[in-house]
Protein backbone atom coordinates (compact mmCIF):
# COMPACT_ATOMS: atom_id res chain seq x y z
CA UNK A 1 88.57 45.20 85.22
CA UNK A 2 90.41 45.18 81.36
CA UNK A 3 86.65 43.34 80.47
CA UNK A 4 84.81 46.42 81.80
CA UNK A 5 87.07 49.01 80.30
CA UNK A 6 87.49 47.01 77.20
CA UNK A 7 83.50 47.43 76.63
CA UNK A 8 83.21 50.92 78.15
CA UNK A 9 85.96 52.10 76.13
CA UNK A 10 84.36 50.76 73.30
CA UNK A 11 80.88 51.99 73.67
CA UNK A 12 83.07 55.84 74.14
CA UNK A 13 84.64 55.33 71.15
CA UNK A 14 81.45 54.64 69.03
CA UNK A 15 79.46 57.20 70.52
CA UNK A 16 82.64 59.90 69.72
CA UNK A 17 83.03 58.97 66.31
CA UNK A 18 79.09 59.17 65.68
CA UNK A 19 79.34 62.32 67.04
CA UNK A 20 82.49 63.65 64.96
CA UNK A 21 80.64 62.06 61.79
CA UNK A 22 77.56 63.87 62.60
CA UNK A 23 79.14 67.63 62.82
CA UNK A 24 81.07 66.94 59.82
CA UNK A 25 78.21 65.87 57.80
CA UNK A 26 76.48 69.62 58.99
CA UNK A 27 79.30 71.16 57.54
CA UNK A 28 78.89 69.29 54.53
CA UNK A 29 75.43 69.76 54.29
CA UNK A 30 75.95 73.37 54.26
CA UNK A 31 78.52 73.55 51.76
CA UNK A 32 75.89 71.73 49.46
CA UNK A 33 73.31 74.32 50.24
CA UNK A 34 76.01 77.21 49.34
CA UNK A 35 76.27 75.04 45.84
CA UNK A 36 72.92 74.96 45.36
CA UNK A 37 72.43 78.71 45.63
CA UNK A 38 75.87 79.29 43.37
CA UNK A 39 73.78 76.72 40.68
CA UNK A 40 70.53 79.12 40.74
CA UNK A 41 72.19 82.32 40.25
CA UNK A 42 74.07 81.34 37.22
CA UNK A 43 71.08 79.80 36.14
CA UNK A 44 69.53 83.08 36.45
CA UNK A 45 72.72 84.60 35.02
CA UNK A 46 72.21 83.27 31.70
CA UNK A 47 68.49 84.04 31.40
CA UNK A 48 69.73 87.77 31.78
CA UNK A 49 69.87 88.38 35.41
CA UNK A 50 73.15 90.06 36.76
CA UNK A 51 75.74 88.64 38.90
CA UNK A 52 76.21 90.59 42.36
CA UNK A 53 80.12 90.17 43.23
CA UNK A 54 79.39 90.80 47.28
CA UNK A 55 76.52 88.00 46.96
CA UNK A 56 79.41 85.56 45.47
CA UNK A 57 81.97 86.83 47.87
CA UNK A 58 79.57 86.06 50.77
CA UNK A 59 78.94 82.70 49.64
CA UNK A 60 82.58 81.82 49.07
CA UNK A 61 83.27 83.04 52.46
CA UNK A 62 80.74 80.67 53.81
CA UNK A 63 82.22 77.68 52.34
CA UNK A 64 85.55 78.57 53.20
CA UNK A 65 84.53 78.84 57.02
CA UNK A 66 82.69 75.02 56.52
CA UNK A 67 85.69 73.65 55.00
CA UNK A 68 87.85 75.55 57.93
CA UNK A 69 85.49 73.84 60.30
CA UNK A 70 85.36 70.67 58.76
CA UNK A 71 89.43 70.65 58.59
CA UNK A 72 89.42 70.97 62.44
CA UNK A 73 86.87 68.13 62.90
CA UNK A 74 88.99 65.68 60.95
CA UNK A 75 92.29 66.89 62.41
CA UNK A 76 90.42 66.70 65.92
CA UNK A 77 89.02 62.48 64.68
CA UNK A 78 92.54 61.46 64.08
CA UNK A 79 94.65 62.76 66.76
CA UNK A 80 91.25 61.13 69.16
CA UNK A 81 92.12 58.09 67.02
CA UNK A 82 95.83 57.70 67.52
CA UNK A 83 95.31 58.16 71.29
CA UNK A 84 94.58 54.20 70.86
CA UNK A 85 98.03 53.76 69.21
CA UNK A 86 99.47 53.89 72.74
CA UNK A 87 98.32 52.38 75.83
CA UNK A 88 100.17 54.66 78.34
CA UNK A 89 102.72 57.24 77.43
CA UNK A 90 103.82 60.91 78.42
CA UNK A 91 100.85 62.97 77.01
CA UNK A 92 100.34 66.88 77.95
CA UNK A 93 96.95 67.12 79.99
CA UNK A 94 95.44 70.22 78.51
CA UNK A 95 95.65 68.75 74.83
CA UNK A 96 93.70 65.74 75.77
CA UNK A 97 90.81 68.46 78.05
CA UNK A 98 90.67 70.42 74.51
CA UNK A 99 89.78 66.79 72.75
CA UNK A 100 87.37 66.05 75.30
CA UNK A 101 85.60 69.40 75.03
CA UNK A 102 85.39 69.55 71.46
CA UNK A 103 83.58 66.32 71.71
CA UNK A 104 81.24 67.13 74.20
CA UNK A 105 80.34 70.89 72.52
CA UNK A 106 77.91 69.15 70.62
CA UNK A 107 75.89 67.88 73.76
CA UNK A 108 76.25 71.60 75.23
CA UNK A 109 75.17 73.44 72.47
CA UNK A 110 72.30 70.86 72.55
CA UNK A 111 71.30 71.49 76.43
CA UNK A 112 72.10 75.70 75.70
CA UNK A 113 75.96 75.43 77.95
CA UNK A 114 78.89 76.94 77.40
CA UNK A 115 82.11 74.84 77.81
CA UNK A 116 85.33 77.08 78.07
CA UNK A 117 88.88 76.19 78.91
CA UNK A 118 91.10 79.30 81.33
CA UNK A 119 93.13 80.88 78.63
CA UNK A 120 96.11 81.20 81.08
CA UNK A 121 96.32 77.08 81.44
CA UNK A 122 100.19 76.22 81.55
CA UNK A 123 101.01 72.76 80.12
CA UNK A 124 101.33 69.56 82.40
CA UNK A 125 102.00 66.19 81.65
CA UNK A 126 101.49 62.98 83.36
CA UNK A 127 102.19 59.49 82.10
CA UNK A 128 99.15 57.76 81.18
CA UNK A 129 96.25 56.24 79.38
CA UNK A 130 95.16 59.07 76.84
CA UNK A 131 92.42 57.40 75.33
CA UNK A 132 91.09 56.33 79.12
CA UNK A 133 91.67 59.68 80.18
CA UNK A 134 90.03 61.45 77.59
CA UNK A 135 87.08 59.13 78.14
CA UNK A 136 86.90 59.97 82.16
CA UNK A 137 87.22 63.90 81.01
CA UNK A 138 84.15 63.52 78.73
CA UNK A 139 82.42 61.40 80.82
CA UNK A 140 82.65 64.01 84.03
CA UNK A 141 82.50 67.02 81.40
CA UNK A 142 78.75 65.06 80.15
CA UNK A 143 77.47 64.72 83.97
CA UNK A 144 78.09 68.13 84.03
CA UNK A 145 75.60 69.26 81.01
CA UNK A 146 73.34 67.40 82.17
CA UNK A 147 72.82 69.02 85.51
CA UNK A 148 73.64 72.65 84.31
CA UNK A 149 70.74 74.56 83.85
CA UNK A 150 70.44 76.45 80.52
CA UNK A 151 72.68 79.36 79.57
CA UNK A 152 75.27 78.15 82.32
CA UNK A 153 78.74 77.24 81.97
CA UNK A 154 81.25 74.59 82.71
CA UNK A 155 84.79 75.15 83.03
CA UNK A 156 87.81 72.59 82.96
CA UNK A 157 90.80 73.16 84.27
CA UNK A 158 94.33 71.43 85.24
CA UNK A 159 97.04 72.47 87.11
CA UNK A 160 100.33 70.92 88.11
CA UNK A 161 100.93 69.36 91.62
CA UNK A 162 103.71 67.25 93.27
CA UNK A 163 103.58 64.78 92.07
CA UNK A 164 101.02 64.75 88.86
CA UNK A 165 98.20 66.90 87.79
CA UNK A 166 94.61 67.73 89.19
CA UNK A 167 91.77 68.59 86.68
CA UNK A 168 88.75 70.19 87.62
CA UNK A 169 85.63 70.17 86.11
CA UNK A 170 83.58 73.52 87.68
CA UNK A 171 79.82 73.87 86.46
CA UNK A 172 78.25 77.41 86.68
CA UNK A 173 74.36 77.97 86.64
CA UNK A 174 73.46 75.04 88.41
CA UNK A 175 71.68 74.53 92.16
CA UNK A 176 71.82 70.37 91.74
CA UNK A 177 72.66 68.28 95.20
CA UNK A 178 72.85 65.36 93.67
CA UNK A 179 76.64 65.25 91.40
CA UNK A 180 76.79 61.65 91.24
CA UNK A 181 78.69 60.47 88.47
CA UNK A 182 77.84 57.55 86.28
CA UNK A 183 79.27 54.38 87.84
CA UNK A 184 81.93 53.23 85.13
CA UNK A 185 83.63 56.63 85.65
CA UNK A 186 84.84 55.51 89.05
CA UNK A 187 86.21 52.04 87.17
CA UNK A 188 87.65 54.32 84.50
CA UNK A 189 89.38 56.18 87.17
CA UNK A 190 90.80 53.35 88.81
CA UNK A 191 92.31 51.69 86.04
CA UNK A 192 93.92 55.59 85.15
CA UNK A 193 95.42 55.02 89.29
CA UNK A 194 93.79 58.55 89.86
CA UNK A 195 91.21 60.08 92.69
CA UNK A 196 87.74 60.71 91.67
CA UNK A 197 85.21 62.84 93.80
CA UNK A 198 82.48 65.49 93.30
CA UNK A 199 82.54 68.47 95.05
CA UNK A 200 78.62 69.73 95.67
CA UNK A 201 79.76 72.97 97.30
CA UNK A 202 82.02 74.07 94.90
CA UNK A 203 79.52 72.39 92.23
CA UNK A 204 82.51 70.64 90.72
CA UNK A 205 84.19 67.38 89.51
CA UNK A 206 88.03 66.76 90.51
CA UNK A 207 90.22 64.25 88.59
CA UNK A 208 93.42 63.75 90.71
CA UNK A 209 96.28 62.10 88.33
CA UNK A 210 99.50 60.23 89.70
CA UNK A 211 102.97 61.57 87.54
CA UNK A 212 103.07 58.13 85.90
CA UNK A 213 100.41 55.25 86.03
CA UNK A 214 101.89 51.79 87.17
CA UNK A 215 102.65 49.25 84.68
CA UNK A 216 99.78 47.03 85.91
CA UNK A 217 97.59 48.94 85.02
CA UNK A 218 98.37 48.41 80.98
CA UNK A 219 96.01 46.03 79.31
């Protein structure tokens, strides 16, 4: 089992950061095209051409909302990176659903879904894996897009329960049967100690955590 974690957990780590990279170099990208306009119109400045303030004020606008962007990428990559710094601790659920959604947007803004998170969420934490979690999150959060029809939406939840937490993963827009996960997710939720199961009827995924994951279960 730490073999087959060890590699999954890998693989989900690659694939993240590839991803992260990826939406940082767009913002990048369009920061250089903002610099490249900025570069023709002084250019054209000093062959005579006036400067429009609101044109300027647009473009610096732009740039500031890519560098906003960009800031929340990074700060997004390094708290997903120091989730490896501990291999079970007290971690508060919904953070670790917000990582897991920003890094499957990318995926759902490819397939046309919307992923949102209930506003009104209270806090719960459980002792545990957060990397591993955050992996089994994505990974249910990913089956999800890709049986969600265009223009739908998938929502993911937690709420508290005695003892622990329960996440659900609820897609809207979609009339599939078949919800079968991919296979490591049911090895990813065994070495997290929690319950696994789809729910066709209600069209959702369910993530049942234990307040505090054995000891055993460390690698």
């Amino acid at each position: 089992m730490p073999d087959l974690i060890g590699k999954i957990g890998l693989k989900f780590f690659a694939s993240a950061i590839a991803s992260i990279s990826h939406e940082i170099k767009n913002r990048i990208a369009v920061i250089n095209e903002q610099a490249g306009l900025l570069d023709d119109l002084l250019l054209m400045h000093e062959q005579g051409r006036e400067l429009e303030p609101e044109r300027l004020k647009r473009m610096a606008d732009s740039v500031k909302k890519q560098v906003a962007i960009a800031d929340s990428i990074t700060i997004n990559m390094n708290r997903f990176a120091h989730t490896l710094d501990s291999s079970r601790k007290l971690v508060a659920v919904d953070e670790l659903i917000r990582m897991a959604v920003a890094m499957a947007t990318r995926k759902a803004n490819m397939h046309s879904v919307d992923l949102e998170i209930p506003p009104s969420q209270a806090s719960v934490s459980v002792g545990t894996s957060p990397f591993f979690l955050i992996h089994l999150i994505w990974v249910c959060i990913n089956a999800g897009i890709e049986i969600t029809e265009k223009n739908g939406t998938i929502s993911v939840s937690c709420e508290k329960t005695d003892p622990g937490a329960s996440l659900k993963i609820c897609m809207r827009g979609t009339n599939q049967e078949d919800m079968a996960l991919p296979e490591h997710a049911a090895a990813l939720a065994e070495f997290l100690e929690a319950s696994l199961w789809s729910d066709p009827e209600k069209k959702q995924f369910i993530i049942k955590l234990s307040a505090d994951m054995g000891q055993d279960s460390v690698l």
